[in-house]
PDB file of N, CA and C in Angstrom:
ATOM      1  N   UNK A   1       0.810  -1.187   0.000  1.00  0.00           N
ATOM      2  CA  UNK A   1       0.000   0.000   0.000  1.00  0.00           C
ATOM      3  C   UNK A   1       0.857   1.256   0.000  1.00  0.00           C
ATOM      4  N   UNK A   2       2.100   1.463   0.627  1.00  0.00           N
ATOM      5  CA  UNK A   2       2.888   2.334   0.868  1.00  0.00           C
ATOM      6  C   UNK A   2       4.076   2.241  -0.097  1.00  0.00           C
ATOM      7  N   UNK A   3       4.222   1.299  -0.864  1.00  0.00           N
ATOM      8  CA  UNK A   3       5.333   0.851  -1.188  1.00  0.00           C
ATOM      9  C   UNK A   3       5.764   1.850  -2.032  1.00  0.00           C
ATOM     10  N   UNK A   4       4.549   2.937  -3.341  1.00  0.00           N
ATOM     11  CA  UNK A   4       5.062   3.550  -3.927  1.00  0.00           C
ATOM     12  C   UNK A   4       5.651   4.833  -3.800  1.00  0.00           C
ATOM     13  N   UNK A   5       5.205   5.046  -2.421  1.00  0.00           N
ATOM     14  CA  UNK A   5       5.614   6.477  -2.104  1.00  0.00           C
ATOM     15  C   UNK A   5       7.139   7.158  -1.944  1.00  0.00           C
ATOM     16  N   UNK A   6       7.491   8.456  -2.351  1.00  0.00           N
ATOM     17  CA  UNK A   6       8.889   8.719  -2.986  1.00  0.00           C
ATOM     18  C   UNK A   6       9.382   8.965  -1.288  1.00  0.00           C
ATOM     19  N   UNK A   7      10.989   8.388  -1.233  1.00  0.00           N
ATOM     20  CA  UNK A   7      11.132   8.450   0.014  1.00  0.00           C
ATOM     21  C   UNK A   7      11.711   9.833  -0.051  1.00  0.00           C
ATOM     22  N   UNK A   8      12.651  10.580  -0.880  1.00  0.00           N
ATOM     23  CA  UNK A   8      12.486  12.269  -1.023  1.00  0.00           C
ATOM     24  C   UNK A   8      11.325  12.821  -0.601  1.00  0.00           C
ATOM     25  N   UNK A   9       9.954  12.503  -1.113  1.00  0.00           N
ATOM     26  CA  UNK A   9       8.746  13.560  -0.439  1.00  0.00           C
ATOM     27  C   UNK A   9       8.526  13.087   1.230  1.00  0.00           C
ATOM     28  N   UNK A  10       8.521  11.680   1.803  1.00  0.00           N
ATOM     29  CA  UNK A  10       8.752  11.550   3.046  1.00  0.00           C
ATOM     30  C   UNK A  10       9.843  12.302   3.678  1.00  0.00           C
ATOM     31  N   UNK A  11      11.143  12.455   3.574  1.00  0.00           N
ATOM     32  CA  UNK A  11      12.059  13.189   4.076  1.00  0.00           C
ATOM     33  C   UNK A  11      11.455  14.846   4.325  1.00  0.00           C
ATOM     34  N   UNK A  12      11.504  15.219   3.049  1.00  0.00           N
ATOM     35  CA  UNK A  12      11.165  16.490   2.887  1.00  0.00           C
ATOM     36  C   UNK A  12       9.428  16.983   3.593  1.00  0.00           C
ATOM     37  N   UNK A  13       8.391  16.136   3.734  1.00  0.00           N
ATOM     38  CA  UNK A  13       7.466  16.017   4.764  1.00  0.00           C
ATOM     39  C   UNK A  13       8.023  16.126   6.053  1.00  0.00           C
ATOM     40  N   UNK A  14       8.310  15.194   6.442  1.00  0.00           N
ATOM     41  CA  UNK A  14       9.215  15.033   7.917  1.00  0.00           C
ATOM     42  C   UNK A  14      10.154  16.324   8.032  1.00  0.00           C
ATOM     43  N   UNK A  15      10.972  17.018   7.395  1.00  0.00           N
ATOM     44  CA  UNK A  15      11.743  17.726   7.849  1.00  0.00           C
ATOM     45  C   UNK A  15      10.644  18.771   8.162  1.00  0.00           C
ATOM     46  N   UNK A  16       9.966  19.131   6.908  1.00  0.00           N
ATOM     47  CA  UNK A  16       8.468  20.058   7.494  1.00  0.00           C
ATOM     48  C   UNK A  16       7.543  20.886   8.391  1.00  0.00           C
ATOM     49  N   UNK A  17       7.353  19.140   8.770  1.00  0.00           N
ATOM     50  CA  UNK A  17       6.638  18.759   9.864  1.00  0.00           C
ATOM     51  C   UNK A  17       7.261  19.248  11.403  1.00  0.00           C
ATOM     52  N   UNK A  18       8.664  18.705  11.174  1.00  0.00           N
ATOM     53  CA  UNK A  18       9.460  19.312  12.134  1.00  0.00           C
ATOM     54  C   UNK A  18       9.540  21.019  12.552  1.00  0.00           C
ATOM     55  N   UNK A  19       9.803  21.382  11.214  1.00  0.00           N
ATOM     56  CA  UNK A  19       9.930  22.923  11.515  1.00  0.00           C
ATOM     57  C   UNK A  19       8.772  23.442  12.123  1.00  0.00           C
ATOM     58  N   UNK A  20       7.117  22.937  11.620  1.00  0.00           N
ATOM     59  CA  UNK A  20       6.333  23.377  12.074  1.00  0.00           C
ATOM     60  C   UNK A  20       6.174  23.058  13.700  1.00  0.00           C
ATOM     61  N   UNK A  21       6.643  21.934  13.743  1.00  0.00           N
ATOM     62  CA  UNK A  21       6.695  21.187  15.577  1.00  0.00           C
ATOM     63  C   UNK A  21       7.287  22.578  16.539  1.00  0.00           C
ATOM     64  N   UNK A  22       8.760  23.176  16.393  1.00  0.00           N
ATOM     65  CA  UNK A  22       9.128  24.118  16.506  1.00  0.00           C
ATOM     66  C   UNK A  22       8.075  25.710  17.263  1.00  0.00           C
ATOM     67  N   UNK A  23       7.359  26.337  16.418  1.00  0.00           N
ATOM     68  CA  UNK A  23       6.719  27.425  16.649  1.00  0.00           C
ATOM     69  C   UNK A  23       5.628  26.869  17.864  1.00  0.00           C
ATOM     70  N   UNK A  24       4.920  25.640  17.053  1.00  0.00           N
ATOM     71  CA  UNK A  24       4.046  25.132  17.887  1.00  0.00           C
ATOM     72  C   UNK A  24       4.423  24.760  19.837  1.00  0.00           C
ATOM     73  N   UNK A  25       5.365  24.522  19.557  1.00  0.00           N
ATOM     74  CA  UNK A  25       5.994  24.182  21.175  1.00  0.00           C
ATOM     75  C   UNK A  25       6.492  25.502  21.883  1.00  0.00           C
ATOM     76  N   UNK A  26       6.767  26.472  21.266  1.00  0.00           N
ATOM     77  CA  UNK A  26       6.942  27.676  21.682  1.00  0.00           C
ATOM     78  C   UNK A  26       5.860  28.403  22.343  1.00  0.00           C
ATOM     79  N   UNK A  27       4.682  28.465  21.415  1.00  0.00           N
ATOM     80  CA  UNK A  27       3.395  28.779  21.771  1.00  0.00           C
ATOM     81  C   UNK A  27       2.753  28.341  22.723  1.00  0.00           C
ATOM     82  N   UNK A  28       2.826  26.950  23.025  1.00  0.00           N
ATOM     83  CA  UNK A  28       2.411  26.110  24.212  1.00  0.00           C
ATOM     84  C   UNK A  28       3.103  26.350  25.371  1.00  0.00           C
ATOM     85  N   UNK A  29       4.323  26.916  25.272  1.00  0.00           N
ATOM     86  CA  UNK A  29       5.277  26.988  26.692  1.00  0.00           C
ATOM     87  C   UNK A  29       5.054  28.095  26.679  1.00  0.00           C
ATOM     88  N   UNK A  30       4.715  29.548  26.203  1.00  0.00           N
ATOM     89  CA  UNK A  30       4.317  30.553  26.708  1.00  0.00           C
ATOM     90  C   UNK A  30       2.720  30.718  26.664  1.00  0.00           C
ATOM     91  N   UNK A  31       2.146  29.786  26.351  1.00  0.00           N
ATOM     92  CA  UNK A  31       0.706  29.562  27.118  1.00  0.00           C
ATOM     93  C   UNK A  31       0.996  28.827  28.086  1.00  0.00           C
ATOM     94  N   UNK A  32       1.616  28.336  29.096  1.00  0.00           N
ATOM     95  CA  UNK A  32       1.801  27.818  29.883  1.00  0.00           C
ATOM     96  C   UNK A  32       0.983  26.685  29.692  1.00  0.00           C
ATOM     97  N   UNK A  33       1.040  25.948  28.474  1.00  0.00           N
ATOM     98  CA  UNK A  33       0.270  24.802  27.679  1.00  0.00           C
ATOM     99  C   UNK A  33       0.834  23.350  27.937  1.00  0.00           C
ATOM    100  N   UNK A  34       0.204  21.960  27.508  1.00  0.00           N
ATOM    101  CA  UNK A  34       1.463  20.972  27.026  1.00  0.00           C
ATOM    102  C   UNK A  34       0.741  21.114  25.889  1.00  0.00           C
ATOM    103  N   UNK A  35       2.344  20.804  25.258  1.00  0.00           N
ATOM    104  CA  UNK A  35       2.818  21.057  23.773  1.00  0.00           C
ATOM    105  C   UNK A  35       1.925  19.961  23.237  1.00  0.00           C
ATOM    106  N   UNK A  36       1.111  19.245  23.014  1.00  0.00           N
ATOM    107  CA  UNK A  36      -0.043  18.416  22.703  1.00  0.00           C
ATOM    108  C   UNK A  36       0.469  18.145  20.891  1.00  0.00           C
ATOM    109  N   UNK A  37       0.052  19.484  20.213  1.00  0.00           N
ATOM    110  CA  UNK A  37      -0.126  19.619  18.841  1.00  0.00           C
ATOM    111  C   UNK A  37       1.614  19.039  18.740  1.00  0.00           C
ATOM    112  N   UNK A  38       2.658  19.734  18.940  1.00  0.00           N
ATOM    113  CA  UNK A  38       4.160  19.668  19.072  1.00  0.00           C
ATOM    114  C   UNK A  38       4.158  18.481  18.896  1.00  0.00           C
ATOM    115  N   UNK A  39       4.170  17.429  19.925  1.00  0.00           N
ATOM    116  CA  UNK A  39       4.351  16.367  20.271  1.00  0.00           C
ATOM    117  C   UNK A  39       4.057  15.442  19.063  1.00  0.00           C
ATOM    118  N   UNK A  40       2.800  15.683  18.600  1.00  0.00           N
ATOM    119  CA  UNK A  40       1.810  15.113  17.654  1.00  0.00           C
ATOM    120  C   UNK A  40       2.913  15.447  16.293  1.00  0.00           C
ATOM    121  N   UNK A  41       3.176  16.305  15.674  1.00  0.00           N
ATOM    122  CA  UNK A  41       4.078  16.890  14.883  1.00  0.00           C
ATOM    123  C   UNK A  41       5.304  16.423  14.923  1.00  0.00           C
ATOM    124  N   UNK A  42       5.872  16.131  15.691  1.00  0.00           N
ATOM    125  CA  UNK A  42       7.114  15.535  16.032  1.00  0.00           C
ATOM    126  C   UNK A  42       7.400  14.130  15.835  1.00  0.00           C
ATOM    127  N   UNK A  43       6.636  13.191  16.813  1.00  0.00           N
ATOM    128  CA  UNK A  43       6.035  11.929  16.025  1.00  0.00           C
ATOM    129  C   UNK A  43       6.221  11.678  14.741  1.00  0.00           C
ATOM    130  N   UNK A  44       4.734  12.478  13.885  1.00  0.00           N
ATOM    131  CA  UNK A  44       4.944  12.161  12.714  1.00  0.00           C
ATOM    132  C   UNK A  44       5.773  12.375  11.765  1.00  0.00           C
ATOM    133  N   UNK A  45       6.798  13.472  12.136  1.00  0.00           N
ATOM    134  CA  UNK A  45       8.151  14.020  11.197  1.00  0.00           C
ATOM    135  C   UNK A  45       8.770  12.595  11.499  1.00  0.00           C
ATOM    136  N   UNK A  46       8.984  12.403  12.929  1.00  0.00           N
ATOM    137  CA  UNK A  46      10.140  10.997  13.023  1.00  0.00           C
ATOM    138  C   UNK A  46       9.611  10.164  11.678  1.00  0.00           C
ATOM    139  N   UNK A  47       8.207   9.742  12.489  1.00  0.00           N
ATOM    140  CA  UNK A  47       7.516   8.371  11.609  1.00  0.00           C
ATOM    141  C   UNK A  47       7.964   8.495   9.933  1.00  0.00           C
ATOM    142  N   UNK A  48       7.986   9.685   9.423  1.00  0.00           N
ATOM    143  CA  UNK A  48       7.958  10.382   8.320  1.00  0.00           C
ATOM    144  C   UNK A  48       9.255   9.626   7.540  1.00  0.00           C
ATOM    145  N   UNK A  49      10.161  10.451   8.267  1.00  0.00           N
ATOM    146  CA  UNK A  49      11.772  10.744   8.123  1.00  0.00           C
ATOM    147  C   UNK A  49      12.126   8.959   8.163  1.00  0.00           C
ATOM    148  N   UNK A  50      11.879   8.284   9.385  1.00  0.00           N
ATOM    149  CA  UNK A  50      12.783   6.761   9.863  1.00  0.00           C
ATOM    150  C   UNK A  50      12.026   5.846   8.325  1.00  0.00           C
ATOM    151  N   UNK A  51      10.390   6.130   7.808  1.00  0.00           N
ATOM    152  CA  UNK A  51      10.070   5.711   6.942  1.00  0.00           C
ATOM    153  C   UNK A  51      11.066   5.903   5.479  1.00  0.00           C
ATOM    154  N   UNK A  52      11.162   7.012   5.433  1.00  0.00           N
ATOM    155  CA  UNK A  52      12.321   7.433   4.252  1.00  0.00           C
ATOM    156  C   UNK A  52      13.339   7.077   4.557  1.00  0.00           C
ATOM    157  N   UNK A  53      13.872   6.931   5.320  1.00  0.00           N
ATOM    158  CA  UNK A  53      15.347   6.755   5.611  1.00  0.00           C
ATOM    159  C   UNK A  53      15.117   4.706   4.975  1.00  0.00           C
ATOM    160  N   UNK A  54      13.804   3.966   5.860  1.00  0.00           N
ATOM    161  CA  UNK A  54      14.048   2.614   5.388  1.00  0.00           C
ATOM    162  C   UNK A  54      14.039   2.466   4.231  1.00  0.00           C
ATOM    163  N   UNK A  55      12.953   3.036   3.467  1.00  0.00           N
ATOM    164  CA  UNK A  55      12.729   2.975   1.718  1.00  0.00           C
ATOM    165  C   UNK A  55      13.731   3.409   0.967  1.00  0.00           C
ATOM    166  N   UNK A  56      14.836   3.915   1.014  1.00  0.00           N
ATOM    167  CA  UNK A  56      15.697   4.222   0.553  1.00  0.00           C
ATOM    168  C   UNK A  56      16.801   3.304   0.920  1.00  0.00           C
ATOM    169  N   UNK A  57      17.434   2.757  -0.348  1.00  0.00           N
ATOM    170  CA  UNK A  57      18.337   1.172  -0.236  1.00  0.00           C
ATOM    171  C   UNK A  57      19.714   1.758   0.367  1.00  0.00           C
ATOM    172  N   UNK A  58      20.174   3.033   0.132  1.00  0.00           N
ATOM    173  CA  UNK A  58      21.044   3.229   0.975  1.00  0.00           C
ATOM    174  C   UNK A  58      21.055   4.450   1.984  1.00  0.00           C
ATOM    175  N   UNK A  59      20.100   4.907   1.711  1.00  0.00           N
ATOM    176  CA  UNK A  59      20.057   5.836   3.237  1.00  0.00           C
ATOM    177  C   UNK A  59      19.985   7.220   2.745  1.00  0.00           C
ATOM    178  N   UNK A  60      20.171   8.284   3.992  1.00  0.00           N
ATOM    179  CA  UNK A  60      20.281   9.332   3.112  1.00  0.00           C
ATOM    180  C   UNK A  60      21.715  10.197   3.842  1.00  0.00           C
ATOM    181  N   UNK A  61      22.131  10.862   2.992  1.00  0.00           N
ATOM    182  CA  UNK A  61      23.233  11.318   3.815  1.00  0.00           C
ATOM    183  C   UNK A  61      22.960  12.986   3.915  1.00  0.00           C
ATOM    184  N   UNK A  62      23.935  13.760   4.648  1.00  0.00           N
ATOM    185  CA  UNK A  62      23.822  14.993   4.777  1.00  0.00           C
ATOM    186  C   UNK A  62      23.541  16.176   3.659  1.00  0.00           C
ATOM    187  N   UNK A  63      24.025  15.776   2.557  1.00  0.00           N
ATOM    188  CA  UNK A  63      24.264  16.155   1.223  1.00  0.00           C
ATOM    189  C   UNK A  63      23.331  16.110   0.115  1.00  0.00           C
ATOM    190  N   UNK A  64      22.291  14.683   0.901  1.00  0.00           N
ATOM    191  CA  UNK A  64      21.255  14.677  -0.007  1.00  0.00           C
ATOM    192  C   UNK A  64      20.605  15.463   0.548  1.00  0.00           C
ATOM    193  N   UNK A  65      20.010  15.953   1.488  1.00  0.00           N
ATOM    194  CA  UNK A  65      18.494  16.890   1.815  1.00  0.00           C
ATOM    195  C   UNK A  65      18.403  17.633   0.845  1.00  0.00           C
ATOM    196  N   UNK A  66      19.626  18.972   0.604  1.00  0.00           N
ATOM    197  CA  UNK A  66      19.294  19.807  -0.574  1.00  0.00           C
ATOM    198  C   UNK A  66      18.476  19.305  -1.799  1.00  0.00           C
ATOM    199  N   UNK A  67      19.181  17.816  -2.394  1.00  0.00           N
ATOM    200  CA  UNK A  67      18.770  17.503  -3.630  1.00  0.00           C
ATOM    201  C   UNK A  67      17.524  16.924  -3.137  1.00  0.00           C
ATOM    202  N   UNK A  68      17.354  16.503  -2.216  1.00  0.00           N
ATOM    203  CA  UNK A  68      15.695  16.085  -2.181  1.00  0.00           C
ATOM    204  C   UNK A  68      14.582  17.099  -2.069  1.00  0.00           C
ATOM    205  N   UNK A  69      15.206  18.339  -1.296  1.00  0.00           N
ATOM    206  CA  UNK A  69      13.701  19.603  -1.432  1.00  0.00           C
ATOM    207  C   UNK A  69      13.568  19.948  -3.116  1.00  0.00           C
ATOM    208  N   UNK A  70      15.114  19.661  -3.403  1.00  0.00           N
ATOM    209  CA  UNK A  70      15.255  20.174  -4.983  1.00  0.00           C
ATOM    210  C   UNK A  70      14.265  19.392  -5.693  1.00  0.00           C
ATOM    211  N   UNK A  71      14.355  18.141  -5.975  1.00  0.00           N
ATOM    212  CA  UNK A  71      13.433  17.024  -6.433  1.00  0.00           C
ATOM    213  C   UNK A  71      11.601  17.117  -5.871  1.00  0.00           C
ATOM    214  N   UNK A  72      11.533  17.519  -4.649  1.00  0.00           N
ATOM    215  CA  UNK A  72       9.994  18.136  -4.503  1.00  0.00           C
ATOM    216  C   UNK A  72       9.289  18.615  -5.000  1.00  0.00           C
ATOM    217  N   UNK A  73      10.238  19.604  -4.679  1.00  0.00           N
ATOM    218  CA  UNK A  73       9.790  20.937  -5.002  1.00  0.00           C
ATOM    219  C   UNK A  73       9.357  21.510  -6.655  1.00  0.00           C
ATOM    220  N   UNK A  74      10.318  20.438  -7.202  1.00  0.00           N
ATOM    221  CA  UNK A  74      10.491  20.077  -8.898  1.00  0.00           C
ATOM    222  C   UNK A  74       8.886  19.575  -9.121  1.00  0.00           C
ATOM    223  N   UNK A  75       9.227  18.315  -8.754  1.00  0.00           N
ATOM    224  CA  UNK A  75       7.832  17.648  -9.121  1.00  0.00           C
ATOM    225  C   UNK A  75       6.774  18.369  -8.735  1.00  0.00           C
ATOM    226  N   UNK A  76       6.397  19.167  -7.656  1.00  0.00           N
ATOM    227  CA  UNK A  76       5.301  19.865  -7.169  1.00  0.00           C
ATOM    228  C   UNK A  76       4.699  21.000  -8.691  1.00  0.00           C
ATOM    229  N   UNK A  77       6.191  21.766  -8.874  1.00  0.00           N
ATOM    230  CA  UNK A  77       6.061  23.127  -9.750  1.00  0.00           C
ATOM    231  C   UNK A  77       5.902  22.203 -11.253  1.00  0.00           C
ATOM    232  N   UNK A  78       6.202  21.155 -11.663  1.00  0.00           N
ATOM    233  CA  UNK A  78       6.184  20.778 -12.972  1.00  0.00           C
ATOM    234  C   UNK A  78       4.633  19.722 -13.217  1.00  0.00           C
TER     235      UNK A  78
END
């Protein structure tokens, strides 16, 4: 069911996801909140990211992220 999905758009989801986790946990600690949404966001960047990282036969290294927003971001605009 999952099998076809590009592990570039998982990465690049997950990294995302993350950034958005970020503001969200900020907001909650000066609402004197728990970070609920954060948490939730965070999760799924991991789930996201450890998914891409397996689907991909050799992994991803530091060097690829660029070329993977590049490749997204491609397919999104084309």
């Amino acid at each position: 069911m999952f099998a076809d999905l590009d592990p570039d758009m998982l990465l690049v989801s997950g990294i995302v996801l993350l950034a958005l986790a970020l503001p969200a946990a900020i907001k909650a600690y000066a609402d004197s909140d728990a970070p609920r949404l954060s948490a939730v966001l965070v999760l799924a960047a991991g789930v996201a990211i450890l998914y891409a990282i397996s689907l991909q036969p050799d992994g991803f290294q530091l060097a690829d992220v660029p070329h993977a927003f590049v490749n997204v971001i491609g397919g999104i605009l084309h």
